[in-house]
N, C-alpha and C. Protein backbone atom coordinates (compact mmCIF):
# COMPACT_ATOMS: atom_id res chain seq x y z
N UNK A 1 39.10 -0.23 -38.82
CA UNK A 1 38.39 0.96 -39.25
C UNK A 1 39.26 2.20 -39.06
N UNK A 2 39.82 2.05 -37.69
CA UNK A 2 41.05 3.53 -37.91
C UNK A 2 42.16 3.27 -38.64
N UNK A 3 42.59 2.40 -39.18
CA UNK A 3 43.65 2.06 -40.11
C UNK A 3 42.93 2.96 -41.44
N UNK A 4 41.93 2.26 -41.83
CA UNK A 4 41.72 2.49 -43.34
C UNK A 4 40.58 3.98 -43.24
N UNK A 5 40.75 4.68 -42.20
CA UNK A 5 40.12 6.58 -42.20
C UNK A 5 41.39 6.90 -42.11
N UNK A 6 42.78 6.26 -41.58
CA UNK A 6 43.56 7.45 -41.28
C UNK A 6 44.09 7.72 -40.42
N UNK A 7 43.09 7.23 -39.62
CA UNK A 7 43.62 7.61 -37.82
C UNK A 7 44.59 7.29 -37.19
N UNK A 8 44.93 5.91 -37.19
CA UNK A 8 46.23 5.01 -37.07
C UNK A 8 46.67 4.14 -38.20
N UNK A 9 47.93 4.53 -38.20
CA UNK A 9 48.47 4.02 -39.02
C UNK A 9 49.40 3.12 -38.12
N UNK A 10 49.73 1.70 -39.11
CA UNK A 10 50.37 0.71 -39.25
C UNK A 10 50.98 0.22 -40.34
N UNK A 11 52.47 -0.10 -39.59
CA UNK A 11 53.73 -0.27 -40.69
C UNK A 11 53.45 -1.64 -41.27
N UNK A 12 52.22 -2.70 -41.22
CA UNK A 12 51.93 -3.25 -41.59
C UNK A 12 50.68 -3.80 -41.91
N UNK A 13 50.07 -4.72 -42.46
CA UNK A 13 48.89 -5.22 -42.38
C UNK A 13 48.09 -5.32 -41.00
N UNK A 14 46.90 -5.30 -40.84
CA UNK A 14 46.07 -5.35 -39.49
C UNK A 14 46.40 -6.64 -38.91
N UNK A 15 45.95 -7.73 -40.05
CA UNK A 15 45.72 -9.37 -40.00
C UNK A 15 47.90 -9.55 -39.20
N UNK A 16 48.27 -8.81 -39.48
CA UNK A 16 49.76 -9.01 -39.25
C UNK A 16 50.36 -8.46 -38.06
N UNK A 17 49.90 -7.60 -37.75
CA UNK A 17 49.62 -6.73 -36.84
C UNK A 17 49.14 -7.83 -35.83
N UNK A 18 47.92 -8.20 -35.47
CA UNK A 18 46.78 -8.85 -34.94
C UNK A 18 47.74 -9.63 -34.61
N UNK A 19 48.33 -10.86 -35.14
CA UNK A 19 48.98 -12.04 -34.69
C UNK A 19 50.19 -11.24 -33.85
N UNK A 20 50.87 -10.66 -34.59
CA UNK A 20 52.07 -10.25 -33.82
C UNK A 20 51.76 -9.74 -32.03
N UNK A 21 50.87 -8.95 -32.04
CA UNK A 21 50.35 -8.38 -30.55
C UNK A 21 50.30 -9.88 -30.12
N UNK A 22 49.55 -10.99 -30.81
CA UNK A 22 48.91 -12.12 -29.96
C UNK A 22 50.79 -12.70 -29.13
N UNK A 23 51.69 -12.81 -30.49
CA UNK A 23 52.64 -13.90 -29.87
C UNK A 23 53.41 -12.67 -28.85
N UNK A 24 53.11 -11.64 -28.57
CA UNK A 24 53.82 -10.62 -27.38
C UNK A 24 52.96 -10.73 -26.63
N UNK A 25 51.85 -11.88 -26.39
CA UNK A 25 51.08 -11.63 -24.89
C UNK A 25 49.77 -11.03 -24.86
N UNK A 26 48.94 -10.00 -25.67
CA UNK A 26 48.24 -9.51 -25.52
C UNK A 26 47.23 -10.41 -25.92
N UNK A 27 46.30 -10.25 -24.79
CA UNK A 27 44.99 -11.18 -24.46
C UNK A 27 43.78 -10.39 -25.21
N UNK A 28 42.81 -11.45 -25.66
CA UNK A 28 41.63 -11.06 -26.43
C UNK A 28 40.74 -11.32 -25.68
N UNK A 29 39.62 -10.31 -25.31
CA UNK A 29 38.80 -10.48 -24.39
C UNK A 29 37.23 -10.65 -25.10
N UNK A 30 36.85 -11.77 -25.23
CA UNK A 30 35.11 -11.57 -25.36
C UNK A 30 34.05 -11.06 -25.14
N UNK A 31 33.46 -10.48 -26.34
CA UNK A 31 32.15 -9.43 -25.78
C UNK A 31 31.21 -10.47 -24.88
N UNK A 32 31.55 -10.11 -23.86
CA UNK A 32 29.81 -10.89 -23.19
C UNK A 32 28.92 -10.20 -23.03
N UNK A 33 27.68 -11.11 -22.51
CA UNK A 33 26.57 -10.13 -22.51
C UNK A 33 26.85 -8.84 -20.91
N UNK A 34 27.60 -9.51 -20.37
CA UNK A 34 27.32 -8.53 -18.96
C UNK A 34 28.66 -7.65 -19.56
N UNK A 35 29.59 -7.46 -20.98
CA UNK A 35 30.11 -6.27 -21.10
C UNK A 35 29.36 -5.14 -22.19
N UNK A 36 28.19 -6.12 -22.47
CA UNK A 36 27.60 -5.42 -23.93
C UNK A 36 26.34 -4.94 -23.05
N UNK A 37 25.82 -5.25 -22.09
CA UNK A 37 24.80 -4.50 -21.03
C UNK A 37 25.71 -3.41 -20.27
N UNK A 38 26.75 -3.19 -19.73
CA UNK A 38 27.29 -2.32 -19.31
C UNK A 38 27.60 -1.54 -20.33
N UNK A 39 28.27 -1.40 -21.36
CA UNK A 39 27.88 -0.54 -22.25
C UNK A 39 26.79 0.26 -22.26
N UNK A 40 25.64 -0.57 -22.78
CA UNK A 40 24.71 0.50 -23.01
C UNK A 40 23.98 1.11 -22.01
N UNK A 41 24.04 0.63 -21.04
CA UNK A 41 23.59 1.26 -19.55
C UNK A 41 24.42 2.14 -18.97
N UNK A 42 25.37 2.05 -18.97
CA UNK A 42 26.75 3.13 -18.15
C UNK A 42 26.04 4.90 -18.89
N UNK A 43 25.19 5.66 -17.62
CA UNK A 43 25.15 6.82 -17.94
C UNK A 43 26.10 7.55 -18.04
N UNK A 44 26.00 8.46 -18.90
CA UNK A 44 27.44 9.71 -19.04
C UNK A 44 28.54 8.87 -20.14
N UNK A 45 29.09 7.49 -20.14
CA UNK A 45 29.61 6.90 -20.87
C UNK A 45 29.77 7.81 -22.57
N UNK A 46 30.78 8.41 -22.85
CA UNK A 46 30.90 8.78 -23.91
C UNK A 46 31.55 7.74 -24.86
N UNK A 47 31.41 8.66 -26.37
CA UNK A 47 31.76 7.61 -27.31
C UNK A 47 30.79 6.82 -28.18
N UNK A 48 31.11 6.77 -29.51
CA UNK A 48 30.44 5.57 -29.91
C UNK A 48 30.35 4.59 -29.71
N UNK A 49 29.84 3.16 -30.40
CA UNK A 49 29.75 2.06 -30.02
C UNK A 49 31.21 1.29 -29.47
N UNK A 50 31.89 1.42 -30.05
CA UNK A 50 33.09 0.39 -30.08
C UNK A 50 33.68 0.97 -29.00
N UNK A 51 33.39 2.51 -28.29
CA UNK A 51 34.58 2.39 -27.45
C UNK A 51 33.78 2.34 -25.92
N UNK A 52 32.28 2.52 -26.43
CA UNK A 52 31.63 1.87 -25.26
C UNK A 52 32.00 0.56 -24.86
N UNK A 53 31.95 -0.43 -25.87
CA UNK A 53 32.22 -2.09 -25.70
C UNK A 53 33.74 -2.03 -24.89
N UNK A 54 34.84 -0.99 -25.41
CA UNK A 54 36.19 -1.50 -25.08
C UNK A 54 36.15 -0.82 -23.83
N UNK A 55 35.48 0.28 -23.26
CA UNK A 55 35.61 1.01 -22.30
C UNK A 55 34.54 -0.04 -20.97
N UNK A 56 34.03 -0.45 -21.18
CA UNK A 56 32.77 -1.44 -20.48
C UNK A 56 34.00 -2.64 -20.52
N UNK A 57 34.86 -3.41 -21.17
CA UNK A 57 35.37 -4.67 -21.12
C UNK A 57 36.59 -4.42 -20.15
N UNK A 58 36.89 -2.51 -20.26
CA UNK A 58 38.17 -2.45 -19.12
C UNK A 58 37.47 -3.07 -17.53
N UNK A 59 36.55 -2.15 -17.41
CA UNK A 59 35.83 -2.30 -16.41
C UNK A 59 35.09 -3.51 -16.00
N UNK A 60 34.62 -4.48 -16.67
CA UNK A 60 34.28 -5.86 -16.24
C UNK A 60 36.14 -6.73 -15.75
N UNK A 61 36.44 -6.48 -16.32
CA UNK A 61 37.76 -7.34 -16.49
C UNK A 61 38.80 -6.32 -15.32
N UNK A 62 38.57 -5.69 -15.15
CA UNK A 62 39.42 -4.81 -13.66
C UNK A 62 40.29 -4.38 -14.78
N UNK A 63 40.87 -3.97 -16.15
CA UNK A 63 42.15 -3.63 -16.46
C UNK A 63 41.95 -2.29 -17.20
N UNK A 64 43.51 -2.06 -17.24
CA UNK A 64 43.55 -0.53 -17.47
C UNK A 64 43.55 0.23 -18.93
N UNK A 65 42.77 0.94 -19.08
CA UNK A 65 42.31 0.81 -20.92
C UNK A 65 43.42 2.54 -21.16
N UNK A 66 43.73 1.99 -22.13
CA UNK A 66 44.68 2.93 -22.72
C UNK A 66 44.12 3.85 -23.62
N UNK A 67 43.73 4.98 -23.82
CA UNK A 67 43.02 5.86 -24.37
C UNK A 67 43.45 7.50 -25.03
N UNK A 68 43.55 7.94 -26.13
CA UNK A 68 43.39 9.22 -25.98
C UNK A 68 42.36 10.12 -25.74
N UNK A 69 40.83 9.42 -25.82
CA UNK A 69 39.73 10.17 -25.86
C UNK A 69 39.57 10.76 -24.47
N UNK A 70 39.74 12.52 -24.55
CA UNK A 70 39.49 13.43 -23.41
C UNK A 70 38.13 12.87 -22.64
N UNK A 71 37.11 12.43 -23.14
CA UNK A 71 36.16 11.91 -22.94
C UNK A 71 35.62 10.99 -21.69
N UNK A 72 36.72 9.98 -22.73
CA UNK A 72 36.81 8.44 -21.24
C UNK A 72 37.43 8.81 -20.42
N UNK A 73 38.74 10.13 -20.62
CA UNK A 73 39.71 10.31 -19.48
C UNK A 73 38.96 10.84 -18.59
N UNK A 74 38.17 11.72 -19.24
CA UNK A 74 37.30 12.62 -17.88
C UNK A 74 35.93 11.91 -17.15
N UNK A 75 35.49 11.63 -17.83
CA UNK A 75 34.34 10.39 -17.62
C UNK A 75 34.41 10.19 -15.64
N UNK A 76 33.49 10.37 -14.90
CA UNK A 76 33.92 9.68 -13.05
C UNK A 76 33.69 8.55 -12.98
N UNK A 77 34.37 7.62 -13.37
CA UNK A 77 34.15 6.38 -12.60
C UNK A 77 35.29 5.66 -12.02
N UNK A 78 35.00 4.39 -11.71
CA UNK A 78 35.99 3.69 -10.88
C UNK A 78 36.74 2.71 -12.00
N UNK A 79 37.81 3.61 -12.66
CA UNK A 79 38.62 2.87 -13.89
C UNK A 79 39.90 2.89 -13.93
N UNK A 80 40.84 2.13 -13.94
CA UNK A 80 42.27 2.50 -14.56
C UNK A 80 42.51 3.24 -15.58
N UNK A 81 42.53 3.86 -15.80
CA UNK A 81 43.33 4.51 -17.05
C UNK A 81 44.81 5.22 -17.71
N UNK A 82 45.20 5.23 -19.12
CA UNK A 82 46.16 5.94 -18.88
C UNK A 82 46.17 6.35 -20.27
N UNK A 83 46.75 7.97 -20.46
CA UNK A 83 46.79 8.70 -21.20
C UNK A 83 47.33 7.90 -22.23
N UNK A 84 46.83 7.71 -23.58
CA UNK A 84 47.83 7.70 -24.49
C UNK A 84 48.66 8.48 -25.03
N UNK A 85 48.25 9.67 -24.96
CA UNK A 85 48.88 11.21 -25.39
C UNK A 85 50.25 11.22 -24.65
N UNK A 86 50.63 10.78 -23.22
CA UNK A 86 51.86 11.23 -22.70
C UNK A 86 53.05 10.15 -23.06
């Protein structure tokens, strides 16, 4: 969806993209229900849907979600994070 508004761009296809991240290691994590209940329960939690789900899956899973949204950065909770901006 941010590919095709604009937002991010990629020097290639998504579907191409997608595999390539996979054979460098990067792990796909499953919506479960105890990350799709933290979502919608986490008060203050900014963001629409999707970055509730990805911001809720850092936090079930202990790992550190990479973000530019001022939002999640400012957000108080007990999260890893790290600027994408720097």
């Amino acid at each position: 969806m941010l590919v095709k508004s604009g937002r991010l761009g990629l020097a290639m296809p998504t579907s191409e993209w997608h595999r390539g991240s996979l054979k460098l290691g990067i792990l796909e994590a499953p919506v479960t229900g105890q990350i799709g209940i933290l979502a919608e329960e986490s008060a203050g939690l900014p963001g629409d849907s999707a970055d509730r789900i990805i911001t809720a899956t850092a936090i079930v899973l202990n790992a550190t979600l990479l973000t530019a949204d001022q939002r999640i950065l400012n957000w108080p909770v007990n999260l890893t994070r790290f600027d994408a901006r720097d």
